[in-house]
N, C-alpha and C. Protein backbone atom coordinates (compact mmCIF):
# COMPACT_ATOMS: atom_id res chain seq x y z
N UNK A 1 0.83 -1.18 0.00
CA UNK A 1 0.00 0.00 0.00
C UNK A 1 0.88 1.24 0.00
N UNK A 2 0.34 2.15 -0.31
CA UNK A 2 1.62 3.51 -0.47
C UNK A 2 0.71 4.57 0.88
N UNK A 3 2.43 4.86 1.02
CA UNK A 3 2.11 5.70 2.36
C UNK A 3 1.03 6.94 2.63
N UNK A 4 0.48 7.01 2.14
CA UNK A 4 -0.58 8.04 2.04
C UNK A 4 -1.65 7.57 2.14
N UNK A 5 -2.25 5.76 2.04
CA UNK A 5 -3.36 5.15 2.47
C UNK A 5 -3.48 4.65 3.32
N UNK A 6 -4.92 5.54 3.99
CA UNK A 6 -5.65 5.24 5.43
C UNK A 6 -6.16 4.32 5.35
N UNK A 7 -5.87 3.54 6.73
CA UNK A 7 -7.12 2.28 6.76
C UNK A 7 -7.87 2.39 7.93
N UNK A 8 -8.98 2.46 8.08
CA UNK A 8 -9.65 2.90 9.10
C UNK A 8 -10.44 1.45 9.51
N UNK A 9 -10.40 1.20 11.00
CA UNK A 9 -10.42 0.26 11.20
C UNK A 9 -11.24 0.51 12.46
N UNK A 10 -13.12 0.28 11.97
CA UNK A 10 -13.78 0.65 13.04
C UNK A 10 -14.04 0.29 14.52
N UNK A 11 -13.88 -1.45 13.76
CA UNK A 11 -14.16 -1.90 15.42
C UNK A 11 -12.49 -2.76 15.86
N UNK A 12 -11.88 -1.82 16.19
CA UNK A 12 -10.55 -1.91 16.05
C UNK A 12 -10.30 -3.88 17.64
N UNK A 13 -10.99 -3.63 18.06
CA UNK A 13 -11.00 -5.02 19.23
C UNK A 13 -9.48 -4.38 19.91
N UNK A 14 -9.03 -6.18 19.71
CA UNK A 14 -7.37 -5.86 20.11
C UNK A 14 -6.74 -5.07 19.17
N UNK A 15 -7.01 -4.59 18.16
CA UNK A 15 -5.99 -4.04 17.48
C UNK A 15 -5.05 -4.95 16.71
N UNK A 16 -5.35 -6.03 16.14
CA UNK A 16 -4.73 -6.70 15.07
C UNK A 16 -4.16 -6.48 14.12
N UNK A 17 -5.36 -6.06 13.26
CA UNK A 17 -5.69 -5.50 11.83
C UNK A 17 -4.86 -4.28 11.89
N UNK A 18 -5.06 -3.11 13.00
CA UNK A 18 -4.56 -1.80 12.92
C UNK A 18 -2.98 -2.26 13.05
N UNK A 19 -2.80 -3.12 13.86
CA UNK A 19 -0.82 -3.32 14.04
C UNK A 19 -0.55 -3.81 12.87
N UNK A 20 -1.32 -4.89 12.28
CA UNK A 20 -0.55 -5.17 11.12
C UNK A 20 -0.23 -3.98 9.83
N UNK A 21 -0.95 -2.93 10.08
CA UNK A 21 -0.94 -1.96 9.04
C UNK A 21 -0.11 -0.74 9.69
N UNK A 22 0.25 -0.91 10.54
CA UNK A 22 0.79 0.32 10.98
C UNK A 22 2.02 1.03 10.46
N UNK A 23 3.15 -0.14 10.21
CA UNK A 23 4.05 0.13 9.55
C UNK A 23 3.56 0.19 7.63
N UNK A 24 2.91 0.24 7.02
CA UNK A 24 2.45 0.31 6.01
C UNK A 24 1.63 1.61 5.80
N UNK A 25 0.96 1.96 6.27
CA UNK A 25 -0.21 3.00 6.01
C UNK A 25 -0.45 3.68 7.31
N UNK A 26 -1.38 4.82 7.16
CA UNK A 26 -1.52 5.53 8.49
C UNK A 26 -3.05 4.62 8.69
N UNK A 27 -3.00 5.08 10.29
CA UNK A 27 -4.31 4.13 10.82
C UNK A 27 -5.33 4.78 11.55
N UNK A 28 -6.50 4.89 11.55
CA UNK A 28 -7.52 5.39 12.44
C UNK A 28 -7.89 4.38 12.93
N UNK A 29 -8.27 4.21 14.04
CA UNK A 29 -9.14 2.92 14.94
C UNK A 29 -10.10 3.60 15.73
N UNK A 30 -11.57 3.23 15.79
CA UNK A 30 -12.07 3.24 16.19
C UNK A 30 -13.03 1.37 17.03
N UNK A 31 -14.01 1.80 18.55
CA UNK A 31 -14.69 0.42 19.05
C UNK A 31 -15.64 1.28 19.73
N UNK A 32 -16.89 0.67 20.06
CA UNK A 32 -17.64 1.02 20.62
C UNK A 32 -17.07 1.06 22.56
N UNK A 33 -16.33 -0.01 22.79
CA UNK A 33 -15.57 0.06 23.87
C UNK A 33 -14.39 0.95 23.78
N UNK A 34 -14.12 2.20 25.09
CA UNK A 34 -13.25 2.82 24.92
C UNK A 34 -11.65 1.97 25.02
N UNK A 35 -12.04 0.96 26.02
CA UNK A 35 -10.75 0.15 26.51
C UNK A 35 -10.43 -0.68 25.38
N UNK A 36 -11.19 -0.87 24.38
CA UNK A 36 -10.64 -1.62 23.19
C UNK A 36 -9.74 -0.58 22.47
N UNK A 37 -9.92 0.66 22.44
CA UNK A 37 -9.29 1.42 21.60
C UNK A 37 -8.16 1.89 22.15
N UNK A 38 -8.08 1.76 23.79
CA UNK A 38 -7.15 2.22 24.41
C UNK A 38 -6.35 0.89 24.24
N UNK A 39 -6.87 -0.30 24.39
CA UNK A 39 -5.73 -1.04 24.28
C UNK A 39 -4.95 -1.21 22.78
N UNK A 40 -5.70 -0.96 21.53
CA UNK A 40 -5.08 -1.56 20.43
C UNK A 40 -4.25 -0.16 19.94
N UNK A 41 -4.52 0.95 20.35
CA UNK A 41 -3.71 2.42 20.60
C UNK A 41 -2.09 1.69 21.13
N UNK A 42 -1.83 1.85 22.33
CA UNK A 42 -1.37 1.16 23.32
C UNK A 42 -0.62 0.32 22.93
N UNK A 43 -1.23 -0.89 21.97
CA UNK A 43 -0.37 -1.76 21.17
C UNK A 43 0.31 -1.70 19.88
N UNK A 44 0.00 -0.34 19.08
CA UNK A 44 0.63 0.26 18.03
C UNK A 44 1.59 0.72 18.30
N UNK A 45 1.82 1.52 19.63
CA UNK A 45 2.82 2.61 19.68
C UNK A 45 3.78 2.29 21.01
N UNK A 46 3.64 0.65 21.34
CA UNK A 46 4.53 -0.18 22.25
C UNK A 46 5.87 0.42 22.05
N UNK A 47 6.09 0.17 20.95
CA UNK A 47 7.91 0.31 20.61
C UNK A 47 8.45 1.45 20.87
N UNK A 48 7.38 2.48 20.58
CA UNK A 48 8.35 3.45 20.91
C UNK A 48 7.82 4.64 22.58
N UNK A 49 7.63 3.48 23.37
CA UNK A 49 7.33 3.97 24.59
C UNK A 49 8.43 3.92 25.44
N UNK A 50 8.63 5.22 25.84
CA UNK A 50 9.88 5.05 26.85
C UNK A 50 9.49 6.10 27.94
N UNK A 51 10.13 5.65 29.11
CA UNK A 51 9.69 5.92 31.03
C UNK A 51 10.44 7.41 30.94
N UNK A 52 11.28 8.22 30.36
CA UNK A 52 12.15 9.33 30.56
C UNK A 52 11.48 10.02 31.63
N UNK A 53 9.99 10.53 31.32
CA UNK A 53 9.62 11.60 32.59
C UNK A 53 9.18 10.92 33.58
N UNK A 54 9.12 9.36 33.78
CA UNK A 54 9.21 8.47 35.12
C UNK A 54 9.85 8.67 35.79
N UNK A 55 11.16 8.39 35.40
CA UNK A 55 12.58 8.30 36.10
C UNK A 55 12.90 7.36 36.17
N UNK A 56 12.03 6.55 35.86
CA UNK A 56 12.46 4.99 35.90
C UNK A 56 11.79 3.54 35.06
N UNK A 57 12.62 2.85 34.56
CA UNK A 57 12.09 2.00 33.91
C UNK A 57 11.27 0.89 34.83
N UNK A 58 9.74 0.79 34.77
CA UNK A 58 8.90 0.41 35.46
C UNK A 58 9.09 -1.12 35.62
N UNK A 59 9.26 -1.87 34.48
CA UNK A 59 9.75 -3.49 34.02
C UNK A 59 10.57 -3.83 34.83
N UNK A 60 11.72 -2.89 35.26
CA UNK A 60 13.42 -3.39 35.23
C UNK A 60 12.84 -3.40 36.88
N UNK A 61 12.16 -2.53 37.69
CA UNK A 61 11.87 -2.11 38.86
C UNK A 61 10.96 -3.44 39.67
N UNK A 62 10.02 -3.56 38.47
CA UNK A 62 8.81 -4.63 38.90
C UNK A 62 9.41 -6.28 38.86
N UNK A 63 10.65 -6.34 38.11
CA UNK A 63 11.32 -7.48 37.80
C UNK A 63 12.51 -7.98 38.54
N UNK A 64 13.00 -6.96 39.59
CA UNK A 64 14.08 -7.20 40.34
C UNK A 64 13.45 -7.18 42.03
N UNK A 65 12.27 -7.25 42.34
CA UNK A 65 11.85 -7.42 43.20
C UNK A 65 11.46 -8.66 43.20
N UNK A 66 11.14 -9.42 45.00
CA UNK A 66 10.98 -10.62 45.04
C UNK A 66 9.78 -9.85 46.12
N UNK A 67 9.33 -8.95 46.11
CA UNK A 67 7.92 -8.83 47.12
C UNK A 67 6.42 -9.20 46.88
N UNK A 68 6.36 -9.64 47.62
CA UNK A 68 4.82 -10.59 46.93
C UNK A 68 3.99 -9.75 48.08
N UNK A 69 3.31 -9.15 47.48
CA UNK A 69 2.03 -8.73 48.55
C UNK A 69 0.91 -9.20 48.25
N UNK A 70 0.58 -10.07 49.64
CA UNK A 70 -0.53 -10.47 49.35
C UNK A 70 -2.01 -10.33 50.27
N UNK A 71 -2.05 -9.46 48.89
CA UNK A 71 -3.84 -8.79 48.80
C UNK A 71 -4.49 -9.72 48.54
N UNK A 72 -5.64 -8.99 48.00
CA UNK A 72 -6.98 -9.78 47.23
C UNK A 72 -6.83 -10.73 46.37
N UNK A 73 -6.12 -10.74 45.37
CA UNK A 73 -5.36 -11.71 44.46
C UNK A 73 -4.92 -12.76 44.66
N UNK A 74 -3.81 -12.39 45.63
CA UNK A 74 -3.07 -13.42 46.39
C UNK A 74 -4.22 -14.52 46.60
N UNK A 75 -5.21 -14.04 48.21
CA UNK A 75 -5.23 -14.74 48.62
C UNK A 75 -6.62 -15.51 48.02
N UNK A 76 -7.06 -14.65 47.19
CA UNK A 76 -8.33 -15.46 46.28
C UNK A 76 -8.08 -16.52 45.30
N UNK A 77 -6.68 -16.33 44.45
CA UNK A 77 -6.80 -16.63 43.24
C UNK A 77 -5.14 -17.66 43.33
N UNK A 78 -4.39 -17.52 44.47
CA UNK A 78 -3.59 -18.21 44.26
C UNK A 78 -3.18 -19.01 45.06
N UNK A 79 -2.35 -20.42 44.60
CA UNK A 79 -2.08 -21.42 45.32
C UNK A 79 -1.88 -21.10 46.82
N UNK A 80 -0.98 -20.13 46.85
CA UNK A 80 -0.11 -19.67 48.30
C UNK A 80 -1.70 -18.83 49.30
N UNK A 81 -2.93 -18.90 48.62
CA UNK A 81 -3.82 -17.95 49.98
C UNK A 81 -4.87 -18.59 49.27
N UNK A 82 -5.24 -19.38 48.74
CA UNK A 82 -6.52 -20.24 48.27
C UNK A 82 -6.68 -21.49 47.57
N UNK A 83 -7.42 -22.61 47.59
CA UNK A 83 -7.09 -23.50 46.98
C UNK A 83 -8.06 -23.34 45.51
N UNK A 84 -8.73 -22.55 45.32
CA UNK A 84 -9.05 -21.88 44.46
C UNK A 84 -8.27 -20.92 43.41
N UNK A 85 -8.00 -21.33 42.25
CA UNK A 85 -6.67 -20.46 41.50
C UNK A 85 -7.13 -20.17 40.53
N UNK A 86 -8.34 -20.05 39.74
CA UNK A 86 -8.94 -19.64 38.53
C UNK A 86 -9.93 -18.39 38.76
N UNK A 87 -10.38 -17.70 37.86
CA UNK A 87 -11.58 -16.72 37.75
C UNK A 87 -12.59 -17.46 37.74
C-alpha cells in the first residue's frame, strides 16, 4: 500500500488489523468500547514507549523485586492464599 493510504479500522477489538498496518499506512481505529481502543492504541505505539519523565524504567523495577504482597489476588486466586486459582 503507499504511504498516504488510510485504513480505518472501526471496530478496532485488540488491534490486530490496525498493528498489522501500521508500519504500512496511516491508521484510524475506532470500538464502541473505549478500553478496546485504548488497548489496540497502546499496542501500536509499544515500541516506541519510553519511562524518561518516570525516572524509571517500570519493568526493570517490577522485575528485580521478590515482594509478593498479598492482597486480594493473592489470597483469592492463588495457590499460596486459596485453593481456588482460577476466575
Amino acid at each position: 500500500m503507499e504511504p498516504e493510504t488510510i485504513v480505518f479500522d472501526a471496530f478496532c477489538g485488540t488491534g490486530s488489523v490496525a498493528n498489522a498496518f501500521k508500519d504500512t499506512c496511516n491508521i484510524l481505529i475506532n470500538d464502541n468500547l473505549n478500553c478496546a481502543t485504548t488497548y489496540a492504541y497502546g499496542r501500536m505505539v509499544a515500541a516506541n514507549c519510553t519511562f524518561e519523565r518516570l525516572g524509571f524504567d517500570p519493568f526493570v523495577f517490577l522485575n528485580s523485586t521478590d515482594e509478593t504482597i498479598e492482597g486480594f489476588f493473592f489470597r483469592t486466586y492463588s495457590p499460596g492464599g486459596s485453593a481456588r486459582i482460577d476466575f
